[in-house]
C-alpha atoms as a PDB file:
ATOM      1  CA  UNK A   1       0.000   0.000   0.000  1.00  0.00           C
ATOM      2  CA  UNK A   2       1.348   3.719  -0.640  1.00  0.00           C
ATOM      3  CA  UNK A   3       2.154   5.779   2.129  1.00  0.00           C
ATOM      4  CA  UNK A   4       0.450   8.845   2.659  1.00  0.00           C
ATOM      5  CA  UNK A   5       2.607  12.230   1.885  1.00  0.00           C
ATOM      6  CA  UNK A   6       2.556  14.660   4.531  1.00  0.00           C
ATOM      7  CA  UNK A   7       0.931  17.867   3.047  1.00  0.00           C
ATOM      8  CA  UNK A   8       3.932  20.289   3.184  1.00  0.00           C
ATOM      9  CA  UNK A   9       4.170  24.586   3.691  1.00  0.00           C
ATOM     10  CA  UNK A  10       7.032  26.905   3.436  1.00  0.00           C
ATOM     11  CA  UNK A  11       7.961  28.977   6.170  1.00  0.00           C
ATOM     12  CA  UNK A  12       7.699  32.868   5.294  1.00  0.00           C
ATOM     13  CA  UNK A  13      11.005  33.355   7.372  1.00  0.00           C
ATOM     14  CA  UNK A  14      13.377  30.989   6.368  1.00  0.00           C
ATOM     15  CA  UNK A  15      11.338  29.544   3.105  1.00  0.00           C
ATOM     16  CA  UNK A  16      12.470  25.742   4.403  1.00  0.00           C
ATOM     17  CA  UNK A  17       9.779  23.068   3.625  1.00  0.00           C
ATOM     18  CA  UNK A  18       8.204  21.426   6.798  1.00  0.00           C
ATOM     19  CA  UNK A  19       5.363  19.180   7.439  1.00  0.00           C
ATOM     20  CA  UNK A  20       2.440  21.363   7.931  1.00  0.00           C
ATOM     21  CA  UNK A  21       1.424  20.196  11.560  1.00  0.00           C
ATOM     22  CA  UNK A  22       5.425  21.206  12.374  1.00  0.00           C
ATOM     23  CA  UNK A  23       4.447  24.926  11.665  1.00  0.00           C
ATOM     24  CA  UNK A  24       2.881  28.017  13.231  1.00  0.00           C
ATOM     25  CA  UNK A  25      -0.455  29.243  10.695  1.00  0.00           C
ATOM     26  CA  UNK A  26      -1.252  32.749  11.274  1.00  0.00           C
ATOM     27  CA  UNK A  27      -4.589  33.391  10.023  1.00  0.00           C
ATOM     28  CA  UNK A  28      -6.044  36.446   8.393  1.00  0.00           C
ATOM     29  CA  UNK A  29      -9.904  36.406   9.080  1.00  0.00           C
ATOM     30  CA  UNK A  30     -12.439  38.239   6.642  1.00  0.00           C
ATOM     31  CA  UNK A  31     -13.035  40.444   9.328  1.00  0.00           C
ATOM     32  CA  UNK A  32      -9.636  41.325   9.019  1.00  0.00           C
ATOM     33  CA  UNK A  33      -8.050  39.821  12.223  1.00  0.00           C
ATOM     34  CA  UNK A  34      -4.499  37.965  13.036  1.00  0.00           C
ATOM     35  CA  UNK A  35      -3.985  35.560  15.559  1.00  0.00           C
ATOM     36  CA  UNK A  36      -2.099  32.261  15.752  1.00  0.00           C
ATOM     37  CA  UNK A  37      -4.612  29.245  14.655  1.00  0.00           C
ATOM     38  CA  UNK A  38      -3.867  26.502  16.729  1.00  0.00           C
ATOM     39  CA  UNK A  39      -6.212  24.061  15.123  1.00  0.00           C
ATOM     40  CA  UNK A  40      -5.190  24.913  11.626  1.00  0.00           C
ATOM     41  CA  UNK A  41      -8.800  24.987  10.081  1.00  0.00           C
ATOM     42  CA  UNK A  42      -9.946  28.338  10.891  1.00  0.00           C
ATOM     43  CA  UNK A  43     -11.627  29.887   7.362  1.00  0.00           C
ATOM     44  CA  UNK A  44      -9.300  32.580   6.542  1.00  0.00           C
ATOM     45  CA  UNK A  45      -6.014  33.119   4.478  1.00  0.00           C
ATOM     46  CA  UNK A  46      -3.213  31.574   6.361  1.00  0.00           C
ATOM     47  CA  UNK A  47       1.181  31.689   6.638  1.00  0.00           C
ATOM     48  CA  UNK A  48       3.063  29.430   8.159  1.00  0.00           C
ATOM     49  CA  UNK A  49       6.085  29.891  10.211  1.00  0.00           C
ATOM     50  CA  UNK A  50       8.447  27.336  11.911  1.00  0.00           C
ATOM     51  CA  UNK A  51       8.600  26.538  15.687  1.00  0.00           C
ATOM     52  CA  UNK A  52      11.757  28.184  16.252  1.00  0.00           C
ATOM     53  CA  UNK A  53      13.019  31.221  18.050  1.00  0.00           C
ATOM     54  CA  UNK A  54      15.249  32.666  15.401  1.00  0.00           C
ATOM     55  CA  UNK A  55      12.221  32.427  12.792  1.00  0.00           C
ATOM     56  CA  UNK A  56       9.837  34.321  15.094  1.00  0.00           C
ATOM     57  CA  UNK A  57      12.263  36.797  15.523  1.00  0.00           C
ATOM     58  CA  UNK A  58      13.172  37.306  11.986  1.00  0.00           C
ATOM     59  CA  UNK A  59       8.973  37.368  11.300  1.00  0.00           C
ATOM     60  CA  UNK A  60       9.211  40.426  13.611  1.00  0.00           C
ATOM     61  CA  UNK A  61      12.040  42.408  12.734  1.00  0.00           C
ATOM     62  CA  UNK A  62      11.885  42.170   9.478  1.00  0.00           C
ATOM     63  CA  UNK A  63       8.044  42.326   9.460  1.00  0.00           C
ATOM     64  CA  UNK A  64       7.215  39.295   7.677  1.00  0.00           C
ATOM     65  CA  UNK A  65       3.368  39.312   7.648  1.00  0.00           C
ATOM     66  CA  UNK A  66       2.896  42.607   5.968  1.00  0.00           C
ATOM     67  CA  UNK A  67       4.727  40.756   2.774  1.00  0.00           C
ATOM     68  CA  UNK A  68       2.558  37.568   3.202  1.00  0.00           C
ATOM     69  CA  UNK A  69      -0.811  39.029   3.147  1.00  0.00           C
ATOM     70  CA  UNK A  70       0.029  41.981   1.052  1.00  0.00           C
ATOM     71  CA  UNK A  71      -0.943  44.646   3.616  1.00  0.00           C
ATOM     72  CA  UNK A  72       0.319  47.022   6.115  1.00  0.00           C
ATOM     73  CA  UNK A  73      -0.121  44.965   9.935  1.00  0.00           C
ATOM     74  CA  UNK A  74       0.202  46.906  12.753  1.00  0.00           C
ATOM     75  CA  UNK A  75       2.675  46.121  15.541  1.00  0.00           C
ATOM     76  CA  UNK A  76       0.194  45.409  17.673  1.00  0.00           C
ATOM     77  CA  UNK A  77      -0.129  41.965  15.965  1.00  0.00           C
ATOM     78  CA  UNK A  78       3.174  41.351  16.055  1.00  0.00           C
ATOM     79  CA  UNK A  79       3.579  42.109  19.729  1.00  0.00           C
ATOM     80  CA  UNK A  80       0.731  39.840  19.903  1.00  0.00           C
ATOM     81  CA  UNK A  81       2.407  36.679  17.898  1.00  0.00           C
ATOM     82  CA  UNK A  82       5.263  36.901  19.822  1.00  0.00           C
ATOM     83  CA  UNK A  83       3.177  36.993  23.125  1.00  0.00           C
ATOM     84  CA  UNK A  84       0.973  33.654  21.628  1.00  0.00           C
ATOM     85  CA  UNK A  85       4.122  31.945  20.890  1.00  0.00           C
ATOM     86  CA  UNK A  86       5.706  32.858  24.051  1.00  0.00           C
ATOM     87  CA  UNK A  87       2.941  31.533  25.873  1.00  0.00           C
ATOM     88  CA  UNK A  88       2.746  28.205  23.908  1.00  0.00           C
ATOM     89  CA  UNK A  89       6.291  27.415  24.549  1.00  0.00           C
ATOM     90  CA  UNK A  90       5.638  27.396  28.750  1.00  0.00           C
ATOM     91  CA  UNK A  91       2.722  25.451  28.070  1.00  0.00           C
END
């Protein structure tokens, strides 16, 4: 029997190839909100970024999410990613 391929996503900070329950979607809602989708189904147009300290920091710096949906983001959401992900790592 074939074995089933992993759907695969690029990172937006270090454009490496992972296994799509490896990454971090941020989701863009009609409504026009961000926040970190932890269940990965939420309707909305999603990125992807890795589970790794140096990518979340690049994300921010460099402001990453204003070049993946095509939009200016305020800080405010990136304060708030950072917070998310901080938060997820204790957990």
């Amino acid at each position: 029997m074939k074995e089933k391929k992993a759907p695969e996503r690029m990172c937006i900070a270090c454009k490496g190839m992972f296994p799509k329950r490896e990454l971090i979607r941020i989701v863009r809602t009609a409504e026009g909100q961000y926040f970190v989708d932890k269940t990965g189904k939420t309707m909305g147009r999603g990125c992807y970024i890795c589970d790794n300290p140096q990518c979340i920091a690049k994300c921010i710096k460099a402001k990453l999410l204003n070049k993946a949906y095509k939009t200016e983001i305020g800080s405010e959401v990136y304060i708030k990613l950072n917070d998310d992900y901080n938060s997820a790592k204790k957990n």
